[in-house]
Protein backbone atom coordinates (compact mmCIF):
# COMPACT_ATOMS: atom_id res chain seq x y z
CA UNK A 1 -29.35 12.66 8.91
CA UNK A 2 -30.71 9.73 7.06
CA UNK A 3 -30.57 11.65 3.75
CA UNK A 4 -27.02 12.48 4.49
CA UNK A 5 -25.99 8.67 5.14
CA UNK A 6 -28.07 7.65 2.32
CA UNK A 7 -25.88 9.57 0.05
CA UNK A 8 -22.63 8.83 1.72
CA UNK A 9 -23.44 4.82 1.17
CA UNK A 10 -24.22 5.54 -2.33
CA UNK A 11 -21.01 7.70 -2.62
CA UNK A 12 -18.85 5.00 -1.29
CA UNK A 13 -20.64 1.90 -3.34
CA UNK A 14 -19.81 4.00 -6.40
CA UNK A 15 -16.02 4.51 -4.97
CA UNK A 16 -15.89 1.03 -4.70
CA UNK A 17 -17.84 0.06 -8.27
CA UNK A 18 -14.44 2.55 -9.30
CA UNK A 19 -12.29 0.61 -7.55
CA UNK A 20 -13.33 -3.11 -8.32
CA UNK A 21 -13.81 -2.17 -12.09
CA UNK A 22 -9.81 -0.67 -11.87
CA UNK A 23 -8.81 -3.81 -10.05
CA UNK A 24 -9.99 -5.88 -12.60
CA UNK A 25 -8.60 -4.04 -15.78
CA UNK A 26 -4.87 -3.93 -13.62
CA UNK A 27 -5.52 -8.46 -13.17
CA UNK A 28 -6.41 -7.88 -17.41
CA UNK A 29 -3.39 -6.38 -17.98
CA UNK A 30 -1.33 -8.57 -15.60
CA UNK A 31 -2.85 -11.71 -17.53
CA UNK A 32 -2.20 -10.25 -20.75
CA UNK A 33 1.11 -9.06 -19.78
CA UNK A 34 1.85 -12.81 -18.45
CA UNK A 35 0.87 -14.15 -21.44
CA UNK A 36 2.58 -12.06 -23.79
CA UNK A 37 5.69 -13.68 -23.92
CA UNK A 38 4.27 -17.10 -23.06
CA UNK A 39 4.79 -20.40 -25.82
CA UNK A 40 2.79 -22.93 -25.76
CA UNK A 41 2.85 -26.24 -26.98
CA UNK A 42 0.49 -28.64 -27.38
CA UNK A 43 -0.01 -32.38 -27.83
CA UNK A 44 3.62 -33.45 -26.30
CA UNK A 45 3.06 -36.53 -24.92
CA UNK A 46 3.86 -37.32 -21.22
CA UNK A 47 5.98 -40.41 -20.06
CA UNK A 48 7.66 -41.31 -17.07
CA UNK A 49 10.94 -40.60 -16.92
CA UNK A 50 11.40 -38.85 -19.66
CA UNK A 51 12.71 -35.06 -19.47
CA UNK A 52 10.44 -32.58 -20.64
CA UNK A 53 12.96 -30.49 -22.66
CA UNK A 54 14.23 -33.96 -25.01
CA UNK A 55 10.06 -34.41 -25.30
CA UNK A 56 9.32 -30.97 -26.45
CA UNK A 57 12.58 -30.93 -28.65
CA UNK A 58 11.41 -34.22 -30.06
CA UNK A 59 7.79 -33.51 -30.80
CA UNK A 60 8.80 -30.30 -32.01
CA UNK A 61 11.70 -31.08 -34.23
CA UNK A 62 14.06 -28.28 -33.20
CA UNK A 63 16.69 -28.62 -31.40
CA UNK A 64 16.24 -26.20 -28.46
CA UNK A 65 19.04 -26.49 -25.96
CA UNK A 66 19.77 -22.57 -26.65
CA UNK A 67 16.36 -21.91 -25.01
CA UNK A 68 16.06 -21.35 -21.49
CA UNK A 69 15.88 -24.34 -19.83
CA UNK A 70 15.06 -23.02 -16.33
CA UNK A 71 12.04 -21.06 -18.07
CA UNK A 72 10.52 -24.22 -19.32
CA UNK A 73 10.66 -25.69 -15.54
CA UNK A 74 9.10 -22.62 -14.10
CA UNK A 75 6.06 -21.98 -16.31
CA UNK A 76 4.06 -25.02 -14.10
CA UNK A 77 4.66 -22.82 -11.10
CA UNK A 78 4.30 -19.29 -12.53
CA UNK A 79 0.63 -19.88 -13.08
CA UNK A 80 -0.23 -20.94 -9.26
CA UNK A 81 1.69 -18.14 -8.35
CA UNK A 82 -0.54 -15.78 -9.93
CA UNK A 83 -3.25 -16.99 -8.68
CA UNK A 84 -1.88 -16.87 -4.74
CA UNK A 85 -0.98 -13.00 -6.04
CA UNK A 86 -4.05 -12.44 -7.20
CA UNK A 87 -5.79 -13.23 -4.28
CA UNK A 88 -3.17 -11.27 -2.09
CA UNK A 89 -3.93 -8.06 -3.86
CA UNK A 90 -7.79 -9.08 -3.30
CA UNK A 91 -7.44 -9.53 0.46
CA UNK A 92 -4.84 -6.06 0.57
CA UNK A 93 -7.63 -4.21 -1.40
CA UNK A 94 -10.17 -5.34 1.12
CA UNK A 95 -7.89 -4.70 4.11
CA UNK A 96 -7.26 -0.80 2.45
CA UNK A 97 -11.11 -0.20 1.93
CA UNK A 98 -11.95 -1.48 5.80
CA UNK A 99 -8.96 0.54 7.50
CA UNK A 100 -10.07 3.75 4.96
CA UNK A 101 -13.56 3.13 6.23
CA UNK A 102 -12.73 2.88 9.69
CA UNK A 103 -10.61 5.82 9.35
CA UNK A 104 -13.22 7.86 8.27
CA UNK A 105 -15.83 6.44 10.86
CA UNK A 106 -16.02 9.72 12.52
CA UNK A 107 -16.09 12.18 9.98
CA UNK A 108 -18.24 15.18 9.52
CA UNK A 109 -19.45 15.35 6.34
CA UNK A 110 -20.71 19.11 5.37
CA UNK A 111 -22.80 19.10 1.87
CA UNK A 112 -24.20 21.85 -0.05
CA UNK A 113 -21.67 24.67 0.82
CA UNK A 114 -20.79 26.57 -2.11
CA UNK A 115 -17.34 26.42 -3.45
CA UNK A 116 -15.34 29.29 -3.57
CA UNK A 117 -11.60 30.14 -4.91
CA UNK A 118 -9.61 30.51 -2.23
CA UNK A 119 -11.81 30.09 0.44
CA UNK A 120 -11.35 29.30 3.78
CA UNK A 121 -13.27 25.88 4.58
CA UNK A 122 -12.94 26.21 8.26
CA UNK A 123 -15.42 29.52 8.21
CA UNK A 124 -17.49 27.99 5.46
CA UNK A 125 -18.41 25.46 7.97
CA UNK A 126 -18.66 27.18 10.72
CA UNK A 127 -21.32 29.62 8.61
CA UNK A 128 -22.74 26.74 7.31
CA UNK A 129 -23.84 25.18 10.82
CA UNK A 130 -24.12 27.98 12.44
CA UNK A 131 -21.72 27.02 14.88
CA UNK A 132 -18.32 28.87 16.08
CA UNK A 133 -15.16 26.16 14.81
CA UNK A 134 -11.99 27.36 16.09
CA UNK A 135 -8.56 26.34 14.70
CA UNK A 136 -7.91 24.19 17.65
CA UNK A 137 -11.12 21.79 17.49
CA UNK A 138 -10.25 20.54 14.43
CA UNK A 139 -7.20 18.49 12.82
CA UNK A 140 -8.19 18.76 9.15
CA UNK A 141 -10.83 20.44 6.99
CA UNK A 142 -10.69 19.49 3.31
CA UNK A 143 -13.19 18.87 0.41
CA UNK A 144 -14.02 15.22 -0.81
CA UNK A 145 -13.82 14.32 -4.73
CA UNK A 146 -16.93 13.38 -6.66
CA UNK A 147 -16.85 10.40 -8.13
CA UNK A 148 -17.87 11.46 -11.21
CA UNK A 149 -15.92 14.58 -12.67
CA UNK A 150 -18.35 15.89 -14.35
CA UNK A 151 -20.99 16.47 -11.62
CA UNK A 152 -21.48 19.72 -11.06
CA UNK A 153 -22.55 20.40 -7.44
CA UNK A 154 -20.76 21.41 -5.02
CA UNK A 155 -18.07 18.82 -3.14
CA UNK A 156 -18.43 17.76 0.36
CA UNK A 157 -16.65 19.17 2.95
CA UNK A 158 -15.11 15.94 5.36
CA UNK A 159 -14.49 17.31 9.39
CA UNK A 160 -12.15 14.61 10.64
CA UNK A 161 -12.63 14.85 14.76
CA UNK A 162 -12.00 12.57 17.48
CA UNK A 163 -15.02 10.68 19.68
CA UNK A 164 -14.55 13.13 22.14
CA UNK A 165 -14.55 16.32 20.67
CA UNK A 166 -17.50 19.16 19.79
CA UNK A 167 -21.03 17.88 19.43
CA UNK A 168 -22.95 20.09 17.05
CA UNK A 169 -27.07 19.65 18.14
């Protein structure tokens, strides 16, 4: 039982090594993708009461009243924004983690049944335990990805079942 828990902790820190690593390569892109069309100018001096387009025009000797004017006003907000969506994705990707662990609370989790083509998971168990299963104790019976493609054993078999149904001793 221990064993079993052991490995489903290190199963689900891995998951979440996965899914931290991928949530930090889609903020990359974001950033990069942000930045991409980004201009920046540097060294225009600030004064009061003086509008920013005339000061960047000035310091940069073009005459830019063809640019977008409302993008020039927006880029001090854009980059707050970010940073308020950044952390709203953080605080959805810990909400989606808790609710997926809470959903899976009380699964069975079945290792070390052989895979089979076209087998029927509901009988694997059941041989597995040693236990009769019918059709009606049960909502779902399905096998749980490795983490890593490329291991070779065989997957997990997740039992989702209610509080109150069969206790296998």
């Amino acid at each position: 039982m221990v064993k079993e828990m052991r490995s489903e902790l290190r199963s689900e820190n891995l998951q979440l090594r996965d899914r931290v690593s991928d949530l930090t390569a889609q903020v990359h892109d974001m950033e990069q993708y942000s930045r991409r069309n980004n201009l920046e100018i540097q060294g225009v001096p600030e004064k009061n009461n003086e509008n920013l387009l005339d000061a960047v025009a000035a310091h940069v000797g073009y005459d830019i009243s063809r640019v977008d004017v409302d993008a020039i006003y927006r880029v001090p907000h854009i980059n707050p924004e970010n940073l308020q969506l950044r952390d709203r994705v953080s605080d959805l990707t810990a909400q989606v983690h808790d609710m997926e662990q809470y959903s899976r609370r009380n699964n069975l989790e079945i290792q070390g049944v052989p895979e089979k083509n076209n087998e029927n998971l509901l009988d694997a168990v059941a041989a597995h335990v040693g236990y009769d299963i019918s059709r009606v104790d049960v909502d779902a019976v399905y096998r749980v990805p490795h983490i890593n493609r490329h291991n070779s054993n065989p997957r997990s078999i997740a039992v989702p079942r209610s509080k109150d149904q069969w206790i296998i001793t």
